[in-house]
Each structure stands twice: as C-alpha cells, then as structure tokens.
N, C-alpha and C. Protein backbone atom coordinates (compact mmCIF):
# COMPACT_ATOMS: atom_id res chain seq x y z
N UNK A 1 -95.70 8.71 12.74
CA UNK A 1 -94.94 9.75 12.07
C UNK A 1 -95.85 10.47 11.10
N UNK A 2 -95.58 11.60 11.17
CA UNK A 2 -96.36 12.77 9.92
C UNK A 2 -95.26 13.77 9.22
N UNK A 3 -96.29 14.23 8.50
CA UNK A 3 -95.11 15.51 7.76
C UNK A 3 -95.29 17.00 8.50
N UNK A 4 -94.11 17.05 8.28
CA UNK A 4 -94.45 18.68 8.93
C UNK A 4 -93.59 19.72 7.99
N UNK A 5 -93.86 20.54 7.32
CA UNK A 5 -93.09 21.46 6.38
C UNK A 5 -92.56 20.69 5.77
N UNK A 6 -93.15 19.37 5.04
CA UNK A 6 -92.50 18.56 3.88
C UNK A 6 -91.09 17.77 4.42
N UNK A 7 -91.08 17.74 5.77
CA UNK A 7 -89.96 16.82 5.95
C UNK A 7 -90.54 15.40 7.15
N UNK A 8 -89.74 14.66 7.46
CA UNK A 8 -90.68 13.72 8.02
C UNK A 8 -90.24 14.15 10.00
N UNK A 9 -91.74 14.10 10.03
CA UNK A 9 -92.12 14.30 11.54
C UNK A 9 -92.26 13.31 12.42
N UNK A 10 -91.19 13.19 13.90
CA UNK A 10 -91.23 12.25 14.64
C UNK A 10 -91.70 12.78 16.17
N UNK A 11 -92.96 12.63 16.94
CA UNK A 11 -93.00 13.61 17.68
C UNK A 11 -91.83 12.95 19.24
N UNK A 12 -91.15 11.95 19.02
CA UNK A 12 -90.74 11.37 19.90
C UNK A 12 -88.95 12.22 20.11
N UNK A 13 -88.94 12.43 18.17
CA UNK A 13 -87.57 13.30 18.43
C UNK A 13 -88.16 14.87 18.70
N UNK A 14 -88.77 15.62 18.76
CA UNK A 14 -89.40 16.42 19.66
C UNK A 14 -89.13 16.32 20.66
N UNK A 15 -89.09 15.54 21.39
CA UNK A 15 -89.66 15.64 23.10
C UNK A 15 -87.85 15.48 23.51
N UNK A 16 -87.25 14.35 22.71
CA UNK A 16 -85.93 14.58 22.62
C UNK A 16 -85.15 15.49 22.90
N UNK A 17 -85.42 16.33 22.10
CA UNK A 17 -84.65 17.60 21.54
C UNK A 17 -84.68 18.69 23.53
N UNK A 18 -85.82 18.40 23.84
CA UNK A 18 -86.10 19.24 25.06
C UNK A 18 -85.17 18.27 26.25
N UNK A 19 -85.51 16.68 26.04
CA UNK A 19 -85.04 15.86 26.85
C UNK A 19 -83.28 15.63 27.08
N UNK A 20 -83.10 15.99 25.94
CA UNK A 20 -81.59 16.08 25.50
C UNK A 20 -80.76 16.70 26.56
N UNK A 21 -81.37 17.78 27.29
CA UNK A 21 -80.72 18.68 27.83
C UNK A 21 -80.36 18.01 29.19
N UNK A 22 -78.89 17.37 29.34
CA UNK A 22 -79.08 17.06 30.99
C UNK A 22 -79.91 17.46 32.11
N UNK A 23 -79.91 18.73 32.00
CA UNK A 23 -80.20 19.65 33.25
C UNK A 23 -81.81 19.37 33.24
N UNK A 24 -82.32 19.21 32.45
CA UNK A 24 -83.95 18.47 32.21
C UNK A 24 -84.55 17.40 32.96
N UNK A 25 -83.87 16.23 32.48
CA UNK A 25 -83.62 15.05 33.01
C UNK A 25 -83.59 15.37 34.78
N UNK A 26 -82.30 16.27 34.87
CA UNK A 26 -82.28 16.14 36.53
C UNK A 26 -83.53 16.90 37.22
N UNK A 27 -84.03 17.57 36.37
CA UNK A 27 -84.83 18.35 36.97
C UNK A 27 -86.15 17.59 37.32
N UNK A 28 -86.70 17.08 36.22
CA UNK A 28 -87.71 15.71 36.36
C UNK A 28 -87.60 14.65 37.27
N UNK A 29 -86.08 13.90 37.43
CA UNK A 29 -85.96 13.43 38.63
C UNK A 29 -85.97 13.75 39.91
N UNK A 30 -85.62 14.98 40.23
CA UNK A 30 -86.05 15.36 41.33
C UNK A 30 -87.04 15.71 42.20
N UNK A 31 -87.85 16.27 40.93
CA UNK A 31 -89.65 16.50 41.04
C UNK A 31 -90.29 15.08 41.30
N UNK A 32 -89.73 14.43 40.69
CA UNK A 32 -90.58 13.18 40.59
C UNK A 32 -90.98 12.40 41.96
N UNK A 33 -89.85 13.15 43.10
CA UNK A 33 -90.00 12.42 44.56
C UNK A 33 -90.87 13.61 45.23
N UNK A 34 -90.85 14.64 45.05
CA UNK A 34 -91.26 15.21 45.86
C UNK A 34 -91.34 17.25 44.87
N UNK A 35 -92.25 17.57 45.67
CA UNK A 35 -92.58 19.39 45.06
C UNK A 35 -91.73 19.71 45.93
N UNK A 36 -90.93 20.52 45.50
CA UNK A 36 -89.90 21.52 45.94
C UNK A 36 -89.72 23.17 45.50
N UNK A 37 -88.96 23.85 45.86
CA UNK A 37 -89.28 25.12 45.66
C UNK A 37 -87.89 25.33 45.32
N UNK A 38 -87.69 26.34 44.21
CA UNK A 38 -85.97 26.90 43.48
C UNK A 38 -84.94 26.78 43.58
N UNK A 39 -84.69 27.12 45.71
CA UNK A 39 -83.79 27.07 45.61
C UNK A 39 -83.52 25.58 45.84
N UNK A 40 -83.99 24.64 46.80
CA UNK A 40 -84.05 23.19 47.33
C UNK A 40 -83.28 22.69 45.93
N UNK A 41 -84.42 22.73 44.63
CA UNK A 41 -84.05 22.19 43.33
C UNK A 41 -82.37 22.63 42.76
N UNK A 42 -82.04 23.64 43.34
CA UNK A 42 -80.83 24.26 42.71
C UNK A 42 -80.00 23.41 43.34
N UNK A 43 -79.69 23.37 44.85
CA UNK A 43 -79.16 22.90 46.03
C UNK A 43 -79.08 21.71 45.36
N UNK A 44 -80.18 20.56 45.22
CA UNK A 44 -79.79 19.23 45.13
C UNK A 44 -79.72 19.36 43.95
N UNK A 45 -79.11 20.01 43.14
CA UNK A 45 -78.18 19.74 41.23
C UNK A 45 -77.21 20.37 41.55
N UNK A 46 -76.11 19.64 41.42
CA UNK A 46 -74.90 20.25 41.62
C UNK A 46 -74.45 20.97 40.08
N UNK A 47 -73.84 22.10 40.17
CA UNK A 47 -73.51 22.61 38.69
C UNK A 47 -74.32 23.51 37.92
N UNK A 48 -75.61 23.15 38.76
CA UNK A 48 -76.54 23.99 37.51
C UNK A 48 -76.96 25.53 38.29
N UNK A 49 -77.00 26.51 37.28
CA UNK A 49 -77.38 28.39 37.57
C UNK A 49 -78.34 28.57 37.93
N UNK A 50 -78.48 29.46 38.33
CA UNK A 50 -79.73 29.85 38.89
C UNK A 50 -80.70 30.43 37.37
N UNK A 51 -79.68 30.91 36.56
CA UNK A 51 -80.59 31.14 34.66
C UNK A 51 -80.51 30.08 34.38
N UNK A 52 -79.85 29.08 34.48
CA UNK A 52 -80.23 27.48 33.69
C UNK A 52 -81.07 26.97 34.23
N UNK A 53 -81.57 26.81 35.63
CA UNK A 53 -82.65 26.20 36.47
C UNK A 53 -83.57 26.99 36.12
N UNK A 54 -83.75 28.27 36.00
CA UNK A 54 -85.00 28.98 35.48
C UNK A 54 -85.59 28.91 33.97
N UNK A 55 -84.61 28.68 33.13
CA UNK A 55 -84.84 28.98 31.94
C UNK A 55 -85.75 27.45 31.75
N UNK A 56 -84.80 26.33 32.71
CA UNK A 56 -84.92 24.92 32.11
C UNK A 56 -86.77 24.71 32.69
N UNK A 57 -87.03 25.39 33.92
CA UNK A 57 -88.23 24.99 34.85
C UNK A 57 -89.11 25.91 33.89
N UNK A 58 -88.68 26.80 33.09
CA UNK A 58 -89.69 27.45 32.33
C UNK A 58 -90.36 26.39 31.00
N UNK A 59 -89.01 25.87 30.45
CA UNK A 59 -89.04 25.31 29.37
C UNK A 59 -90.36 23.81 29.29
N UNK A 60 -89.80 23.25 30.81
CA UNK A 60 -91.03 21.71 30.87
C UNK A 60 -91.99 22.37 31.90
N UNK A 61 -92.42 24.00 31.72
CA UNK A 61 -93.89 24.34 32.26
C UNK A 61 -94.33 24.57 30.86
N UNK A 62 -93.55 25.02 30.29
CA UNK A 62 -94.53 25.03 28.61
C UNK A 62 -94.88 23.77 27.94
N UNK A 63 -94.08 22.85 28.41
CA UNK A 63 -94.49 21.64 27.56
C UNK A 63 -95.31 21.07 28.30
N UNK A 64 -95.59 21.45 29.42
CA UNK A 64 -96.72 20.69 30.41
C UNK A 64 -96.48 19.80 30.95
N UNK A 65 -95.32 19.74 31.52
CA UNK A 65 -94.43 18.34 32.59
C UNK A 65 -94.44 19.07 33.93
N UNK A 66 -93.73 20.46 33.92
CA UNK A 66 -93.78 21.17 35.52
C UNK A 66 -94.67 22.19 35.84
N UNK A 67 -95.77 21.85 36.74
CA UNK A 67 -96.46 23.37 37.33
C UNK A 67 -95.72 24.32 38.35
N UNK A 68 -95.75 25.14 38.16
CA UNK A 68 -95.29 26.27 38.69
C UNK A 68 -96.56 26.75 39.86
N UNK A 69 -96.36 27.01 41.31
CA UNK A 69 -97.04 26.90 42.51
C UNK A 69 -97.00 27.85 43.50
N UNK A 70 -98.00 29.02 43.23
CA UNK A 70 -97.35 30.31 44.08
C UNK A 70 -97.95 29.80 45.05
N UNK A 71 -97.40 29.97 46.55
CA UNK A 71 -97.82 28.97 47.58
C UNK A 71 -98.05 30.20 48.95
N UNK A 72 -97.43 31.55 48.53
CA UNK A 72 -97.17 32.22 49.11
C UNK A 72 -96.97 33.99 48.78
N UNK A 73 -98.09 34.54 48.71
CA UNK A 73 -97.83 36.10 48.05
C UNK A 73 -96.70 37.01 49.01
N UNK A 74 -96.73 37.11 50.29
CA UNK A 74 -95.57 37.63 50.99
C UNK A 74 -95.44 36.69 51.93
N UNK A 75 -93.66 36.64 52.34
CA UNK A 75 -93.08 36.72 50.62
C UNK A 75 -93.52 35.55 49.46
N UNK A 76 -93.26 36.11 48.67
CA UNK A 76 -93.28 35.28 47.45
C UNK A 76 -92.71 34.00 47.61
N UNK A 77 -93.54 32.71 47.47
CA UNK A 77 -92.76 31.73 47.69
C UNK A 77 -93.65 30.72 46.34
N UNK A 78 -92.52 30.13 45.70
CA UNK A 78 -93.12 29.48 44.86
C UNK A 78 -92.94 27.71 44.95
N UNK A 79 -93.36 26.87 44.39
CA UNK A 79 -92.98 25.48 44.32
C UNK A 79 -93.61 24.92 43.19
N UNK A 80 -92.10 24.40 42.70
CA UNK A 80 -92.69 23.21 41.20
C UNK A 80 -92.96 21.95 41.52
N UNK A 81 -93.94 21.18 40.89
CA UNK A 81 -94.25 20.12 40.96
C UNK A 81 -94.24 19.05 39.26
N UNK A 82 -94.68 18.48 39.58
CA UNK A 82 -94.59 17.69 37.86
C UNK A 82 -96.46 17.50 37.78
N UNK A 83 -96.36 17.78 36.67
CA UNK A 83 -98.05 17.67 36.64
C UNK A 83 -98.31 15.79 36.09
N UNK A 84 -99.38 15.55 35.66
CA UNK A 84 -99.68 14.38 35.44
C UNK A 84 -98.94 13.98 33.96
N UNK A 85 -98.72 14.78 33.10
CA UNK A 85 -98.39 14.60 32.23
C UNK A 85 -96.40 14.28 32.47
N UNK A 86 -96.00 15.60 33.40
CA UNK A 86 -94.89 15.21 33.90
C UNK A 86 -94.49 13.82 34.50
N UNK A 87 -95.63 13.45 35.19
CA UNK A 87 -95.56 11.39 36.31
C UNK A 87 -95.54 11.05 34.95
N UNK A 88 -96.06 11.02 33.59
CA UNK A 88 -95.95 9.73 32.90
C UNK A 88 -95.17 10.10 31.82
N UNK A 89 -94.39 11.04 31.85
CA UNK A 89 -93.05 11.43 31.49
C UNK A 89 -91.70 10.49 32.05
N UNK A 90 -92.00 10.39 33.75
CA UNK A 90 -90.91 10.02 34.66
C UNK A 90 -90.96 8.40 33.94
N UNK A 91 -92.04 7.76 34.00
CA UNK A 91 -92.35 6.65 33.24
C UNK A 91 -91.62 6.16 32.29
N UNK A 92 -92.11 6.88 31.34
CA UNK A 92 -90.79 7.07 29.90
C UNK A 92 -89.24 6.64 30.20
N UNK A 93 -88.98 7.78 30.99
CA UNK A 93 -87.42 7.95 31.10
C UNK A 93 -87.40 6.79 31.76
N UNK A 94 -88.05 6.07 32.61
CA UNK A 94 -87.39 4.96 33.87
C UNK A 94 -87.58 3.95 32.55
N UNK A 95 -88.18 3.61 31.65
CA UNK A 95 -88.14 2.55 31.03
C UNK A 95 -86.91 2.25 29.43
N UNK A 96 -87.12 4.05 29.28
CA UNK A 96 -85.42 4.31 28.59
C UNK A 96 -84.22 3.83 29.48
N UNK A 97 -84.24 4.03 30.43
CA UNK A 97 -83.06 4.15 31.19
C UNK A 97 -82.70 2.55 31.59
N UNK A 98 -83.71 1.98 32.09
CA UNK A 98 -83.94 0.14 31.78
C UNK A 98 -83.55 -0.50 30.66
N UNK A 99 -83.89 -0.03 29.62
CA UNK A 99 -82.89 -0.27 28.19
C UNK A 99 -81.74 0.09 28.33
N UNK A 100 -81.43 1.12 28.55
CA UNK A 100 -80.14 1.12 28.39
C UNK A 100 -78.89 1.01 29.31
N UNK A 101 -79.43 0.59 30.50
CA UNK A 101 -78.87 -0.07 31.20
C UNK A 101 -78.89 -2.15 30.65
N UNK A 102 -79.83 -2.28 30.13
CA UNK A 102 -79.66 -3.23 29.66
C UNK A 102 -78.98 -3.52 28.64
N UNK A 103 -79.00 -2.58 27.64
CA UNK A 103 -78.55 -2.94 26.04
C UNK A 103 -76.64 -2.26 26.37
N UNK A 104 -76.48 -1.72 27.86
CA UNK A 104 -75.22 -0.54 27.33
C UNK A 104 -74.00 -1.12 26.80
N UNK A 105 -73.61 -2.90 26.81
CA UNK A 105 -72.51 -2.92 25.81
C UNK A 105 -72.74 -2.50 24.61
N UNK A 106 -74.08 -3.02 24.32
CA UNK A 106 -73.80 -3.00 22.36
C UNK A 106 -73.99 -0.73 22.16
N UNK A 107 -73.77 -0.27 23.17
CA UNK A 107 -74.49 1.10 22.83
C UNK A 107 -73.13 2.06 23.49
N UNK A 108 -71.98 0.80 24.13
CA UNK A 108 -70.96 1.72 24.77
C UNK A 108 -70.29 2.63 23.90
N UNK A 109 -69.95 2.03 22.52
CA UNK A 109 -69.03 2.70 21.81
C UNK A 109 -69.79 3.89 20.64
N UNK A 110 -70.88 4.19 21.05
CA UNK A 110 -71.38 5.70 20.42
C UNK A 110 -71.29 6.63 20.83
C-alpha cells in the first residue's frame, strides 16, 4: 500500500473497481478459452450491448488484459484476445473464485 493524494492507496482495490463490473469478469472468461471476434463474444454473453461489450473490451485493452487484433482490412475483421498480462489475470480470478466458493457460508449474508 502507498499514498496517493494523501489518502491510502490499495492497487488491488484498483483493479477491483474495473473488476467489479460483471460484464468484465465475463468477458475475461471467455477470452480466456479461446480469441474470438465481437460478435461470437456478444453471442456467448447473454444480456450484454453491443456499447457495453465495446466500451467494456475498450476498458481491459487499456489496462492491458485484452489485445485488440485487426486480422482483416476488407472487410474489417477484428479479434480480441487476452494478452499475458490478461492469462495471469484469469489466474487471480480462478483463485478468488476458489475462496469463495470455499469460504461462501461465512460470506453468504453480505
């Protein structure tokens, strides 16, 4: 932990704050089996927009989890993948998710 503008800095609630977002999560899991291209990714998330899938695939290419893959100038065909930083992202989450599949009585009632 550090300071950042005099308050205390956690870079783990950072990554949170991005991770928080369901539609994140699914998006990482899906990458995580295989590179796919917009619409495929839209198709297998049920619920999510075509501006929420874009905004969200924009959001973990800035943080450096998804590359973005022009594969194809005409037509335009693109495909995301998870970069290396994204695989040991997936990591993370599978070992969160192991907790709390383990711990989920004492964590049911929050």
């Amino acid at each position: 932990m550090g300071v950042k503008n005099n308050k205390t800095f956690c870079p783990a609630q950072e990554a949170f704050k991005i991770l928080a977002n369901k539609w994140s999560l699914m998006i990482i899991k899906e990458l995580s089996g295989e590179n796919l291209r917009f619409n495929r990714i839209k198709k297998k998330i049920e619920g999510i927009s075509s501006r929420e899938l874009s905004k969200r695939l924009e959001v973990l290419e800035e943080i450096g989890a998804v590359d973005r893959n022009i594969i194809s100038i005409k037509p335009i065909m693109v495909e995301y993948s998870l970069t290396p930083a994204g695989k040991e992202l997936t990591e993370a989450i599978e070992i969160l998710h192991n907790w709390t599949v383990k711990n989920k009585k004492n964590i049911a009632n929050f």
